[in-house]
Protein backbone atom coordinates (compact mmCIF):
# COMPACT_ATOMS: atom_id res chain seq x y z
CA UNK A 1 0.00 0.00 0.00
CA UNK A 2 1.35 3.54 -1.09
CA UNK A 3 2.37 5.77 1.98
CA UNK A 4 0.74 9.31 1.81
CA UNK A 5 2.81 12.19 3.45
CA UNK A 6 -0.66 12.97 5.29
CA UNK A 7 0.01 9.01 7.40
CA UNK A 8 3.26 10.80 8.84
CA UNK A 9 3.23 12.34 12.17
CA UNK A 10 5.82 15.51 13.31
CA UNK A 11 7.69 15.22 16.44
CA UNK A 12 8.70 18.69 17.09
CA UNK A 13 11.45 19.09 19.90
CA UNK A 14 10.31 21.65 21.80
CA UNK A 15 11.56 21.39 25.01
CA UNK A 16 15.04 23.64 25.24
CA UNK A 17 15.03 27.38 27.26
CA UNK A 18 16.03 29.52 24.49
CA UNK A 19 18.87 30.95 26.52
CA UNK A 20 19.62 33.53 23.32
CA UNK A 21 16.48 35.15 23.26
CA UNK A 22 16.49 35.87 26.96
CA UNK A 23 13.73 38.60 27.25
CA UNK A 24 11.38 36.54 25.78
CA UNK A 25 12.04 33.43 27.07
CA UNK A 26 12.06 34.50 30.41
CA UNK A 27 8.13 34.50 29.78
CA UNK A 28 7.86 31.69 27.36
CA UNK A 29 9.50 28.68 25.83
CA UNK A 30 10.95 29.96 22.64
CA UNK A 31 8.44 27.95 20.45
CA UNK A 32 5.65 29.76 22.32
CA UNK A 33 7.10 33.08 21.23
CA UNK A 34 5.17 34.46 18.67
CA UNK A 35 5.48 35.56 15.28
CA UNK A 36 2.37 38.14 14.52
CA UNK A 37 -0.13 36.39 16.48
CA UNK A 38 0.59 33.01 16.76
CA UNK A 39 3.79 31.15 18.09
CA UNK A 40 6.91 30.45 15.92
CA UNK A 41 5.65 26.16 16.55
CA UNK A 42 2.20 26.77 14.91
CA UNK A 43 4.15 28.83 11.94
CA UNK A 44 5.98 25.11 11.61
CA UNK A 45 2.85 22.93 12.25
CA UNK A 46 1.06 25.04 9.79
CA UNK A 47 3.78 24.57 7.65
CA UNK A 48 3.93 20.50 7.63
CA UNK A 49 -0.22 20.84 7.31
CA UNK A 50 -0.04 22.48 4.15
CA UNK A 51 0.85 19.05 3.01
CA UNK A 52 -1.43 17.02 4.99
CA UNK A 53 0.08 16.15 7.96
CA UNK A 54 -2.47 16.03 10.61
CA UNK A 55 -0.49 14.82 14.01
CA UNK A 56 1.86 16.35 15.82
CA UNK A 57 3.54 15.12 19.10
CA UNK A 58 5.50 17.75 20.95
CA UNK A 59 8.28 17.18 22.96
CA UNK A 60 8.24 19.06 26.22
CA UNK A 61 10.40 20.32 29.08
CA UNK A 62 10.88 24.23 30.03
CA UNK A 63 7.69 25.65 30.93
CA UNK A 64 5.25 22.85 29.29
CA UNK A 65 2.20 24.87 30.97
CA UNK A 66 2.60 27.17 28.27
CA UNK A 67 1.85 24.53 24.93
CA UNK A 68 -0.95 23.03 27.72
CA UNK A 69 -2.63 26.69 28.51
CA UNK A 70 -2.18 27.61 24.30
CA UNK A 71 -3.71 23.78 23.07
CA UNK A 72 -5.78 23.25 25.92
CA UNK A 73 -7.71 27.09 24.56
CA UNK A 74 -6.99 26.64 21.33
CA UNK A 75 -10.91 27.12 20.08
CA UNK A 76 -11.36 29.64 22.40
CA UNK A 77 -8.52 31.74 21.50
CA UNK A 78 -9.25 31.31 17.36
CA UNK A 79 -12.93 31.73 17.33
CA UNK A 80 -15.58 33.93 18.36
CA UNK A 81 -17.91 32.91 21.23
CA UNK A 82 -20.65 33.46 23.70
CA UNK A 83 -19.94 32.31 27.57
CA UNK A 84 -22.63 32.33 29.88
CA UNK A 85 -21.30 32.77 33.84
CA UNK A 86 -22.79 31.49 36.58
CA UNK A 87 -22.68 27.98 38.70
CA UNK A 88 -22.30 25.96 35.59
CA UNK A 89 -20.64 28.71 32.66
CA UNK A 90 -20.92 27.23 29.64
CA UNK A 91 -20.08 28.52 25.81
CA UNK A 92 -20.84 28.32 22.69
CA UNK A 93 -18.77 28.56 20.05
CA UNK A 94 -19.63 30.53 17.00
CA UNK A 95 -17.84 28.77 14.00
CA UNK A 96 -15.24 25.91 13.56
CA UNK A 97 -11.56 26.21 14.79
CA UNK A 98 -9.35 26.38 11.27
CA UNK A 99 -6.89 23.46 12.79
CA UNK A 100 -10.33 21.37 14.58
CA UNK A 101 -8.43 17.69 12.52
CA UNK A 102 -5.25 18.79 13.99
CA UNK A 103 -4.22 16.06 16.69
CA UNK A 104 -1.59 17.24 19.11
CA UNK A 105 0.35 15.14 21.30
CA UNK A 106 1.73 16.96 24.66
CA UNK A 107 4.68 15.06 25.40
CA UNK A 108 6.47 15.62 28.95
CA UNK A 109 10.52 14.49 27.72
CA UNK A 110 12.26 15.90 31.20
CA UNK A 111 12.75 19.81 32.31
CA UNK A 112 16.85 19.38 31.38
CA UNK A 113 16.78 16.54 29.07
CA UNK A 114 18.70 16.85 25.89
CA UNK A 115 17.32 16.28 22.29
CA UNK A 116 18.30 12.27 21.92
CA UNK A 117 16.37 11.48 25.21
CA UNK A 118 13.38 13.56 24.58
CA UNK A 119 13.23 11.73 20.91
CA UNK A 120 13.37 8.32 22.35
CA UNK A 121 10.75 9.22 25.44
CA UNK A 122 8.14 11.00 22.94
CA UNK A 123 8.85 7.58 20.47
CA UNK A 124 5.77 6.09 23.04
CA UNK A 125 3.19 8.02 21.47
CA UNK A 126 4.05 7.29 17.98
CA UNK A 127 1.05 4.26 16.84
CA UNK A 128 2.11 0.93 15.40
CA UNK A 129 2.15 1.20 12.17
CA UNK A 130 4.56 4.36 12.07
CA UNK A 131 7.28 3.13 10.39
CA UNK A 132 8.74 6.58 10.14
CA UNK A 133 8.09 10.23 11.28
CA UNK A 134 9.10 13.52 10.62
CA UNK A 135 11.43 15.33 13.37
CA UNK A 136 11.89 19.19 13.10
CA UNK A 137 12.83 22.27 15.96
CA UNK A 138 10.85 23.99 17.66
CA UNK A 139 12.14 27.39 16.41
CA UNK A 140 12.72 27.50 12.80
CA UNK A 141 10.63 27.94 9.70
CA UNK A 142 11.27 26.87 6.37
CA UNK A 143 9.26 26.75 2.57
CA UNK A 144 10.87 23.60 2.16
CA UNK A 145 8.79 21.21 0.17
CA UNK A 146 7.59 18.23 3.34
CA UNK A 147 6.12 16.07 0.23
CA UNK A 148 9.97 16.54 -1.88
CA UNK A 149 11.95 16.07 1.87
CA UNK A 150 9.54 12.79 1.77
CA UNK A 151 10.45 10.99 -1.04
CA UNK A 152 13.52 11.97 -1.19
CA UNK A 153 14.37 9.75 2.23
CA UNK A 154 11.91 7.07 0.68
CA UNK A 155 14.27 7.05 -2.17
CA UNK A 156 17.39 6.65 -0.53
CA UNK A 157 17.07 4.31 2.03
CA UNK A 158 18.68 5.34 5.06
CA UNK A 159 17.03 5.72 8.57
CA UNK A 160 17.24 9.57 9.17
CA UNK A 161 17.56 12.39 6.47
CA UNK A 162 18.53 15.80 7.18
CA UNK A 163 17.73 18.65 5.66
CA UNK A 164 20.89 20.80 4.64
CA UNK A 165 20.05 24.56 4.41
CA UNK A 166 22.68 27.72 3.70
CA UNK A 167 23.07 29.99 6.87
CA UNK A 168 22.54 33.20 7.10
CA UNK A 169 26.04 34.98 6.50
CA UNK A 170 26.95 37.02 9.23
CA UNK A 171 29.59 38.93 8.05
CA UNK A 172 30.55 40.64 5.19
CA UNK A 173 33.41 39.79 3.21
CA UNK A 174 36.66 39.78 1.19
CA UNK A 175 36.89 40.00 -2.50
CA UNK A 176 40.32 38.36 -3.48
CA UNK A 177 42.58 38.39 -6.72
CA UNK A 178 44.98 35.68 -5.74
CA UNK A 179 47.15 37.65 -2.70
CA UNK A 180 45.54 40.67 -3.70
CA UNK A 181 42.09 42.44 -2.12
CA UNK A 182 40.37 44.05 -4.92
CA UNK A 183 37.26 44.98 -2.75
CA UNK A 184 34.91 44.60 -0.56
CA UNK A 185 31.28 42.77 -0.56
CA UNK A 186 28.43 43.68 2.31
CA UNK A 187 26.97 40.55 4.15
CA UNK A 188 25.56 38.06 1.70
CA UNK A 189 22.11 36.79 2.56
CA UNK A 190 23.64 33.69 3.08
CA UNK A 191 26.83 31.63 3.70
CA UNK A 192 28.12 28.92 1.14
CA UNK A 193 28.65 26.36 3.80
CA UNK A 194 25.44 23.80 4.61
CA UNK A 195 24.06 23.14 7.98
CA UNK A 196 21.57 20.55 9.54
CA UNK A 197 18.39 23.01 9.04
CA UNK A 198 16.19 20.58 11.21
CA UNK A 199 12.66 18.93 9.00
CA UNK A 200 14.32 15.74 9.03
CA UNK A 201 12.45 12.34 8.44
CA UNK A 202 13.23 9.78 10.83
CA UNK A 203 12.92 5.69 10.77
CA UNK A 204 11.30 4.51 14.05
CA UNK A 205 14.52 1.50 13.79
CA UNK A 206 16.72 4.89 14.32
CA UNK A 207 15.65 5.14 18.00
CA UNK A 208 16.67 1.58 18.35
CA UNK A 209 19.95 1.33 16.51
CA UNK A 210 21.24 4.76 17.78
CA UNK A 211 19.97 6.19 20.83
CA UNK A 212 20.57 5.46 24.16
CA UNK A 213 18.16 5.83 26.96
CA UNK A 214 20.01 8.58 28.71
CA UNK A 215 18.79 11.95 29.82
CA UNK A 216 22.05 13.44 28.26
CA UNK A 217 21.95 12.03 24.73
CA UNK A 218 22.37 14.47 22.29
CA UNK A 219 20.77 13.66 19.01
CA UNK A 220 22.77 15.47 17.25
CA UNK A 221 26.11 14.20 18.44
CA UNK A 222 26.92 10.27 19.53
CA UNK A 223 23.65 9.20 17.33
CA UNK A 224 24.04 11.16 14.25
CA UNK A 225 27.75 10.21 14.20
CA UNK A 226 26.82 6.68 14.33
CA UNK A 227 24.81 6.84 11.35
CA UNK A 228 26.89 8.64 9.45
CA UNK A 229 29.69 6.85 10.19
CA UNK A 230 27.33 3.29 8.70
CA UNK A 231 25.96 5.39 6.17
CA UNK A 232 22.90 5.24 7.31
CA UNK A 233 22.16 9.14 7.06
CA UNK A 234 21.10 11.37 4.08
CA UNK A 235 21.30 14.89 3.58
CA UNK A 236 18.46 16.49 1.55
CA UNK A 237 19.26 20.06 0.09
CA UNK A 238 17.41 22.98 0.48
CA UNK A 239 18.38 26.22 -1.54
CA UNK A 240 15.35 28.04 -0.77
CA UNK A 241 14.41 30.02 2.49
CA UNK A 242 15.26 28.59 5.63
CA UNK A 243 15.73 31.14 9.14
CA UNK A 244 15.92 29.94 12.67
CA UNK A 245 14.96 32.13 15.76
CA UNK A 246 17.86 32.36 17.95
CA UNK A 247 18.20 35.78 18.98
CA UNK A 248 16.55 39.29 19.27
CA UNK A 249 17.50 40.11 15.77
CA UNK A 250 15.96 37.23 14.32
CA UNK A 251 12.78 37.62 16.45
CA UNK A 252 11.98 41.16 15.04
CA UNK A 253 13.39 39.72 11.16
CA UNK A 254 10.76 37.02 11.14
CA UNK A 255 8.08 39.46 12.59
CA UNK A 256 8.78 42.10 10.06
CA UNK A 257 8.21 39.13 7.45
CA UNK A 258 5.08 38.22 8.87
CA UNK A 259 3.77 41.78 9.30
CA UNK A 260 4.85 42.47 5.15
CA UNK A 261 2.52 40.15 4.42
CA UNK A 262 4.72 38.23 2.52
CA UNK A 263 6.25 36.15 4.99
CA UNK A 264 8.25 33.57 2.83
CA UNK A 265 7.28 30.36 5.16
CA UNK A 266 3.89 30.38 4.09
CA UNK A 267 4.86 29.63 0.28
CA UNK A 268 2.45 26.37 0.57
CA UNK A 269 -0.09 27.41 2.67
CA UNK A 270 -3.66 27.40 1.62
């Protein structure tokens, strides 16, 4: 039977305190920060629905209340609607939340746990006949194409593929005629190198094979070295737009996107 990117749940790790962005995080966990009126996670969830995925299982740790008190009143806080007070309140809604077939998981993965750990913990909610699930952070958006990322780790085989995406270039830089400097270029919009970008798609074996059951395991570390090292990881390339929020800078970047109304994230979106 042919597998439909819309069968494939998102794990989102979500669970880190966003030391970087200090100010905000102080109140929130960075994925609850919000760009316009939503937070950064729903720009990603929104992101993967655009393509049909439907459930998403988020792995917590700093300040889990937050995704509880956002989920828990998600309705409420999307739609219009009547409450009557008294000894038993009760209200009525007045139209249909936009994301009502969404299905999110709230995963507790440990206050201090590191990525590996909170992989393998949130692994328990994924149903038996996940083979495989997409894996992304909590604080990055992307146009990449979920339904290209998808075949392309069909196609190749290996248990984890991870998206490679250009950095944003954070300084400007040298124009060179062999020895000599014949000028001078501002900051390119991005850097020629490739980094792991997140909106990876990961085999359910990986868990197994790779990572330990220990509250320090980084993913990206003793794991991804391992496969690697067996050649059991591929790299899918993304040349388009890709920006993580890290820092204050960022935070107002993405905003100004959004606000422009032509936020470049949202390239799939209905």
């Amino acid at each position: 039977m042919k597998e439909n990117v819309s069968d494939i749940p998102l794990m989102i790790l979500c669970g880190g305190k966003g030391t970087r962005l200090r100010d905000v995080t102080e109140m929130l966990p960075k994925p609850m920060v919000a760009i316009g009126e939503q937070p950064i996670v729903w720009h990603i969830m929104k992101s993967f629905a655009a393509f049909g995925v439907r459930r998403f299982i988020l792995c917590l740790g700093y300040k889990r209340e937050a995704f509880v008190d956002y989920f828990m009143n998600y309705h409420l806080r999307t739609s219009d609607a009547t409450i009557r007070l008294g000894h038993t309140p009760d209200i009525t809604f007045h139209g249909e939340a936009a994301e009502s077939d969404w299905e999110v998981t709230l995963a507790g993965t440990g206050l201090d746990s590191m990525t590996g750990y909170r992989v393998r913990s949130a692994a328990k909610y994924l149903r038996d006949e996940d083979e495989r699930f997409f894996l992304t952070y909590g604080d990055g958006v992307s146009d990449i194409a979920v339904d290209e990322l998808y075949a392309a780790h069909r196609k190749n085989g290996r248990s984890l593929t991870v998206s490679a995406v250009h950095p944003e270039a954070r300084f400007g830089q040298m124009l060179l005629d062999g020895d000599r400097v014949c000028g001078f270029e501002e900051k390119p919009p991005r850097g020629d190198g490739f980094i792991n970008g997140g909106f990876m798609v990961m085999e359910k074996e990986f868990i197994r094979k790779y990572i330990r059951t220990d509250e320090n395991e980084y993913l990206e570390r003793r794991p991804m070295q391992l496969a690697a090292a067996d050649g059991d990881m591929a790299v899918y390339r993304h040349d388009g737009f890709w920006q993580c929020m890290d820092n204050q800078r960022e935070y107002a970047l993405l905003n100004a996107m959004w606000e422009s109304g032509k936020a470049p994230w949202t390239k799939y979106w209905k």
